[in-house]
Protein backbone atom coordinates (compact mmCIF):
# COMPACT_ATOMS: atom_id res chain seq x y z
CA UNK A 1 10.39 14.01 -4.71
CA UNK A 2 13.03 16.30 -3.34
CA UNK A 3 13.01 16.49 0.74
CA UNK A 4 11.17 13.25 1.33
CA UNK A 5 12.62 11.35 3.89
CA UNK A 6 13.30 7.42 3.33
CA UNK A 7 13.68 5.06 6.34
CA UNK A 8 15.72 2.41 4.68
CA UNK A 9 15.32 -1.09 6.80
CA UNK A 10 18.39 -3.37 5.38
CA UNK A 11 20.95 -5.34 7.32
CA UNK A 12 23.32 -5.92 3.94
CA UNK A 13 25.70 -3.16 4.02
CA UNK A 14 26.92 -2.95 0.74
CA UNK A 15 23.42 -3.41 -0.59
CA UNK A 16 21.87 -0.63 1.83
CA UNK A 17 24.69 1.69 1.09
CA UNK A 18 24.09 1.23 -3.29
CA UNK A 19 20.61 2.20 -2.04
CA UNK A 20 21.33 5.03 -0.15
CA UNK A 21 23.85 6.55 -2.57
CA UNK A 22 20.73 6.13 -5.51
CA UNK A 23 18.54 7.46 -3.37
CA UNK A 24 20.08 10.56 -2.34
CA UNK A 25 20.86 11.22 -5.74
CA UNK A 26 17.46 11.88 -6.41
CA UNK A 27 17.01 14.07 -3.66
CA UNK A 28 15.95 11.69 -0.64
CA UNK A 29 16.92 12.16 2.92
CA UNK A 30 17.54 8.51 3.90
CA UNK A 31 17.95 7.05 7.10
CA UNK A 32 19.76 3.40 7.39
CA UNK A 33 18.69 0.98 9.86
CA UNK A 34 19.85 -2.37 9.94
CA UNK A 35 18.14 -3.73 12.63
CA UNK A 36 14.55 -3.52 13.88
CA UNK A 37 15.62 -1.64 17.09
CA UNK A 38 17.43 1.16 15.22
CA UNK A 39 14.24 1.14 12.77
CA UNK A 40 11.92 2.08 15.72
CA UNK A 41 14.00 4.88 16.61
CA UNK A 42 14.27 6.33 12.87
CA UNK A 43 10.59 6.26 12.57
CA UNK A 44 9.84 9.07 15.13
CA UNK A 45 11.64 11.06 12.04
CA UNK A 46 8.15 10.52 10.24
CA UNK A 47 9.94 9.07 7.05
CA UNK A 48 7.34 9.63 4.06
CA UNK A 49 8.15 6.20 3.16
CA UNK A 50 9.75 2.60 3.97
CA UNK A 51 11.84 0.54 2.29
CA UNK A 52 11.74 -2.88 4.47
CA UNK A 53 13.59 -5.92 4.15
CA UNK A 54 11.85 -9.45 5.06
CA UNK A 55 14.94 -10.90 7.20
CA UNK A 56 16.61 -9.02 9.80
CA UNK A 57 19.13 -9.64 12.54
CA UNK A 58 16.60 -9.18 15.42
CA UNK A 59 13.28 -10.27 13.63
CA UNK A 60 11.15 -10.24 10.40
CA UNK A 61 9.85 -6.86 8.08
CA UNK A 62 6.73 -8.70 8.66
CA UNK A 63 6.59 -7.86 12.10
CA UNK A 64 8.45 -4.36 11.87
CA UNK A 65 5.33 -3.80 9.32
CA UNK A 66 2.25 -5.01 11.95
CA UNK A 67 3.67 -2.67 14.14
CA UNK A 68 3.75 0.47 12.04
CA UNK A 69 0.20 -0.35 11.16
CA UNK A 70 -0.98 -1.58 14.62
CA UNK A 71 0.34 2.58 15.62
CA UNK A 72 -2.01 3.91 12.84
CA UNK A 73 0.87 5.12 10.81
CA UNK A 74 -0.43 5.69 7.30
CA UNK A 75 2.85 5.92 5.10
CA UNK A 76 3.66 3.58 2.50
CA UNK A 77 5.77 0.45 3.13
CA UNK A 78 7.71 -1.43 -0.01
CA UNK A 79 9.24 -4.95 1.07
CA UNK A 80 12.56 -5.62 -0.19
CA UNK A 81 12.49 -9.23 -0.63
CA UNK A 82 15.40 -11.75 -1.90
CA UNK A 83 12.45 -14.02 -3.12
CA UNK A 84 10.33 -13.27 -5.56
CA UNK A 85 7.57 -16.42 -4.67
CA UNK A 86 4.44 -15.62 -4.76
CA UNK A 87 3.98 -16.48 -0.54
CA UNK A 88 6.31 -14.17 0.41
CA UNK A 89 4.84 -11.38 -1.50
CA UNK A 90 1.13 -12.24 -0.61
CA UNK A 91 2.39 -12.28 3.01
CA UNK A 92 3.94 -8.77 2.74
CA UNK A 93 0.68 -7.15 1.38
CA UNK A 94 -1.87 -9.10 3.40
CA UNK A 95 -0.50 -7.72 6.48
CA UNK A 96 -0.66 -3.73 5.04
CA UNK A 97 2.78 -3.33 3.03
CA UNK A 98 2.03 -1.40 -0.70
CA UNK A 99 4.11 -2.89 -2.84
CA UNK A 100 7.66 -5.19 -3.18
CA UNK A 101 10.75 -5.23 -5.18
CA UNK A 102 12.16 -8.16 -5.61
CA UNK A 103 16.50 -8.47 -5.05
CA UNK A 104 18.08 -8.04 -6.61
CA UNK A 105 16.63 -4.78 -8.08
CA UNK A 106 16.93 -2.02 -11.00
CA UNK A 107 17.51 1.45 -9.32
CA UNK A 108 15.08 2.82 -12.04
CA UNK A 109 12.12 0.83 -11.22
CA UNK A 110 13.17 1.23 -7.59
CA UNK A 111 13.04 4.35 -7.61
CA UNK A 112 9.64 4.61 -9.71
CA UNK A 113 8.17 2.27 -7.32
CA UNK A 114 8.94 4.59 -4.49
CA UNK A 115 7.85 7.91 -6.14
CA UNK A 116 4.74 6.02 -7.40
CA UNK A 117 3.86 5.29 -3.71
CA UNK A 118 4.34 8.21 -2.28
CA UNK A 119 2.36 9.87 -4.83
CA UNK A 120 -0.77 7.63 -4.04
CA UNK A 121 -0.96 8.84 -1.01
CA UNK A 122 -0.55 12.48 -1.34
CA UNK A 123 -3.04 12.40 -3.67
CA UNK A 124 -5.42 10.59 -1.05
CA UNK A 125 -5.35 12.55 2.15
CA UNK A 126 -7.65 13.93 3.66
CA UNK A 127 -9.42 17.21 2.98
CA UNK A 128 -10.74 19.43 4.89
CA UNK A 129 -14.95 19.91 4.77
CA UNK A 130 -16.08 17.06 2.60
CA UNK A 131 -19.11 15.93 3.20
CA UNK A 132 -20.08 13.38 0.69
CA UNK A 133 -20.61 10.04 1.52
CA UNK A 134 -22.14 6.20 0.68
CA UNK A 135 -23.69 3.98 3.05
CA UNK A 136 -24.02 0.22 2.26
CA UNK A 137 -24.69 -2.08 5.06
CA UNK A 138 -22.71 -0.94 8.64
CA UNK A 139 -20.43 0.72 6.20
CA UNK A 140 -19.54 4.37 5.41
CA UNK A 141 -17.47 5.57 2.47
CA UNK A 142 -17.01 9.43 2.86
CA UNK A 143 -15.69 9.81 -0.61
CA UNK A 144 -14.27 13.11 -0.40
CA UNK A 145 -12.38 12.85 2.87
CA UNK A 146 -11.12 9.24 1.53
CA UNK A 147 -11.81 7.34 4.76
CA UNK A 148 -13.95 4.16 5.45
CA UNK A 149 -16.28 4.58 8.50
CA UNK A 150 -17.79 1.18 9.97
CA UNK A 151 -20.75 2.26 12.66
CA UNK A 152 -19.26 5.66 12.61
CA UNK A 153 -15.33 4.38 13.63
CA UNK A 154 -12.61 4.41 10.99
CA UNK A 155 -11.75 1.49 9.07
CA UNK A 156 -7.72 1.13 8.78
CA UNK A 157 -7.19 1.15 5.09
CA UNK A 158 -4.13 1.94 2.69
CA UNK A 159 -5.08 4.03 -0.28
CA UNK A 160 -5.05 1.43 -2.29
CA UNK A 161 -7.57 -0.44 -1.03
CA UNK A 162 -9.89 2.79 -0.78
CA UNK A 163 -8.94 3.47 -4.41
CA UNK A 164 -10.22 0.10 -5.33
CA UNK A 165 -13.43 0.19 -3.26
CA UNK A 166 -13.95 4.18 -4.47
CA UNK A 167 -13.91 2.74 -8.28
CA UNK A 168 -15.93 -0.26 -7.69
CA UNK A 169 -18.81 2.27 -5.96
CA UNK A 170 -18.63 5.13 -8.72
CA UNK A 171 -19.79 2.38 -10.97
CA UNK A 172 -21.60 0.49 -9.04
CA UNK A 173 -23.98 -2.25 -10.46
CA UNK A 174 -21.07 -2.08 -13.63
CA UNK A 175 -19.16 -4.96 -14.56
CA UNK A 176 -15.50 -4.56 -14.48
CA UNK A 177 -13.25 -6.69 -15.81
CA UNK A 178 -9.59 -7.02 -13.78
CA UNK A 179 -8.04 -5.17 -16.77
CA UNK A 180 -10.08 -2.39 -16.09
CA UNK A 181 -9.43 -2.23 -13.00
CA UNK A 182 -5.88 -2.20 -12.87
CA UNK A 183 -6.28 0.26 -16.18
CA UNK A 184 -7.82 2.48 -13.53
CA UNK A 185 -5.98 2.24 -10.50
CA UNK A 186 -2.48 2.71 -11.95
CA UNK A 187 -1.17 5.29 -14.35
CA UNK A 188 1.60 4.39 -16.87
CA UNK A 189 4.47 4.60 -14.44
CA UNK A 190 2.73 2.34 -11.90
CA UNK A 191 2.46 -0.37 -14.89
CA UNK A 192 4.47 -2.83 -12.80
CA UNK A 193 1.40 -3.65 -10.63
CA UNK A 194 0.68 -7.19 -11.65
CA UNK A 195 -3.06 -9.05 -10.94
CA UNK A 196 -1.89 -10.61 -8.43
CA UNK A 197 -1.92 -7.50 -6.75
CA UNK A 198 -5.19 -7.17 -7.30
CA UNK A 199 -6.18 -9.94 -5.54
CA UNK A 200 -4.51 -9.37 -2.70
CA UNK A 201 -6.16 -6.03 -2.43
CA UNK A 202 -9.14 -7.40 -2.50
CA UNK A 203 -9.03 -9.51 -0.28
CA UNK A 204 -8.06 -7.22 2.31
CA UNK A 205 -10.64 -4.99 1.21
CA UNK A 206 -13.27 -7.69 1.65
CA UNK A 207 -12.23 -9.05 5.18
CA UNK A 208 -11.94 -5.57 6.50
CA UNK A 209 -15.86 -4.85 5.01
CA UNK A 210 -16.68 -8.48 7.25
CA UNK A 211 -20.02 -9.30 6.35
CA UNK A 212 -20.37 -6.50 4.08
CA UNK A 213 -17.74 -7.83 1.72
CA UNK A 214 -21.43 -9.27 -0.12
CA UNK A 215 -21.24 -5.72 -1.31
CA UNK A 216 -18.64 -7.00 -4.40
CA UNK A 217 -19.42 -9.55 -6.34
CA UNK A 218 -17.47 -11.92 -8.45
CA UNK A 219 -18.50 -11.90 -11.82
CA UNK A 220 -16.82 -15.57 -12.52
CA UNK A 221 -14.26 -15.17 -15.02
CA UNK A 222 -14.52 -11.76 -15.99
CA UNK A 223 -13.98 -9.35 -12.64
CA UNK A 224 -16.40 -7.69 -9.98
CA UNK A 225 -19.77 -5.50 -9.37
CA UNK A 226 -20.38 -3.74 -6.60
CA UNK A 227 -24.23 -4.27 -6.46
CA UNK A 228 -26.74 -1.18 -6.72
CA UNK A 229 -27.94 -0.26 -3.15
C-alpha cells in the first residue's frame, strides 16, 4: 500500500504519534489532525483513507464522519474507539464508517484492517462502459459499474453494503446462511469482521432500499433470500 495517504484524526499525542511512526513504516503518507478543524483542512489532500477517533477536542468522529459522507466522499473511514461496546460501534457504522478498532490496538491488525479497506474499494470502483444491470421495485443495481440507482438517481452506498446486496442478487431466491455470507464477503485477512457487522450492514442496506428492503428476506434462524423477481 505504498503512497496511500492516511488522514489520521487523534487528539492523544503519544498515541497518534505510535500510529504515525507504524504507519509510515509501511509506506503511508500520514497526515495528523487532532482536532476536527485541522481534519477538514487535511481532507482536501484526498487521503485514501481515515483513521477517526470518537472524542475530540472540538466535537465527535461521529459528526466529522456525517460530514464526509453528507460531501459524497467515498473513501473508507475506520473509528478508533476507546470502547469496545457494542453502541458505540453500531453507532459508528450506522452512520457510514467501514470498520473500528478498538484501543487500545495491535499495529498488525491495524494495519490489516486498513489495507483490507482500502482494498475493498479499489476493487469496487467504477468502470468504464458497463452496462449490466437488475431492476427490482424503484431500484437499479448496475452490477458492473457497482452503483445503486433508485428512479434513475444514485443511492449513497459503501462497498460493503453493495457487496452484500451484489451477493444476495447473484443468488437470488438462494438461502444463505450468515456464515456464508460473511464466508463470501471477506477473504482470510478480513477474518476479523464479526456478525455483528453483518447486521449492521444490513440494516443500512435495507433502510436505504425503503420500501424495497421486502426485496431480502429473513429466513428466521438461518440468514436471508433475496426473492426471485
Amino acid at each position: 500500500m505504498a503512497g496511500k495517504i492516511i488522514l489520521l484524526v487523534e487528539d492523544d499525542f503519544a498515541l497518534a504519534m505510535g500510529t504515525e511512526y507504524a504507519l509510515q513504516s509501511e509506506g503511508y503518507e500520514v497526515f495528523h489532525a487532532s482536532t476536527l478543524a485541522e481534519a477538514r483542512k487535511y481532507i482536501e489532500n484526498k487521503p485514501d483513507l481515515i483513521l477517526l477517533d470518537v472524542m475530540l477536542p472540538d466535537g465527535t468522529g461521529y459528526d466529522f464522519c456525517n460530514e464526509v459522507r453528507k460531501n459524497g466522499i467515498r473513501i473508507p473511514i475506520i473509528f478508533l474507539t476507546a470502547v469496545a461496546e457494542e453502541a458505540n460501534i453500531v453507532q459508528g457504522l450506522e452512520i457510514g464508517a467501514d470498520d473500528y478498532v478498538a484501543k487500545p490496538y495491535r499495529v498488525k491488525e491495524l494495519l490489516s484492517r486498513i489495507a483490507a479497506n482500502i482494498r475493498r474499494y479499489q476493487c469496487f470502483s467504477i468502470t468504464d462502459g458497463a452496462e449490466d444491470a437488475y431492476v427490482f421495485g424503484h431500484h437499479t443495481f448496475l452490477i458492473k459499474e457497482f452503483r445503486l440507482l433508485r428512479d434513475g438517481q444514485v443511492i449513497d452506498c459503501t462497498p460493503n453494503e453493495l457487496r452484500l446486496l451484489k451477493e444476495m442478487i447473484q443468488h437470488e431466491g438462494q438461502v444463505l446462511t450468515r456464515s456464508q455470507l460473511l464466508e463470501r464477503l471477506y477473504d482470510a485477512e478480513d477474518a476479523f469482521v464479526d456478525d455483528n457487522t453483518l447486521s449492521v450492514y444490513m440494516k443500512r442496506l435495507r433502510d436505504k432500499l425503503s420500501e424495497d428492503a421486502e426485496w431480502i428476506e429473513t429466513v428466521r434462524g438461518i440468514g436471508y433470500r433475496f426473492r426471485k423477481r
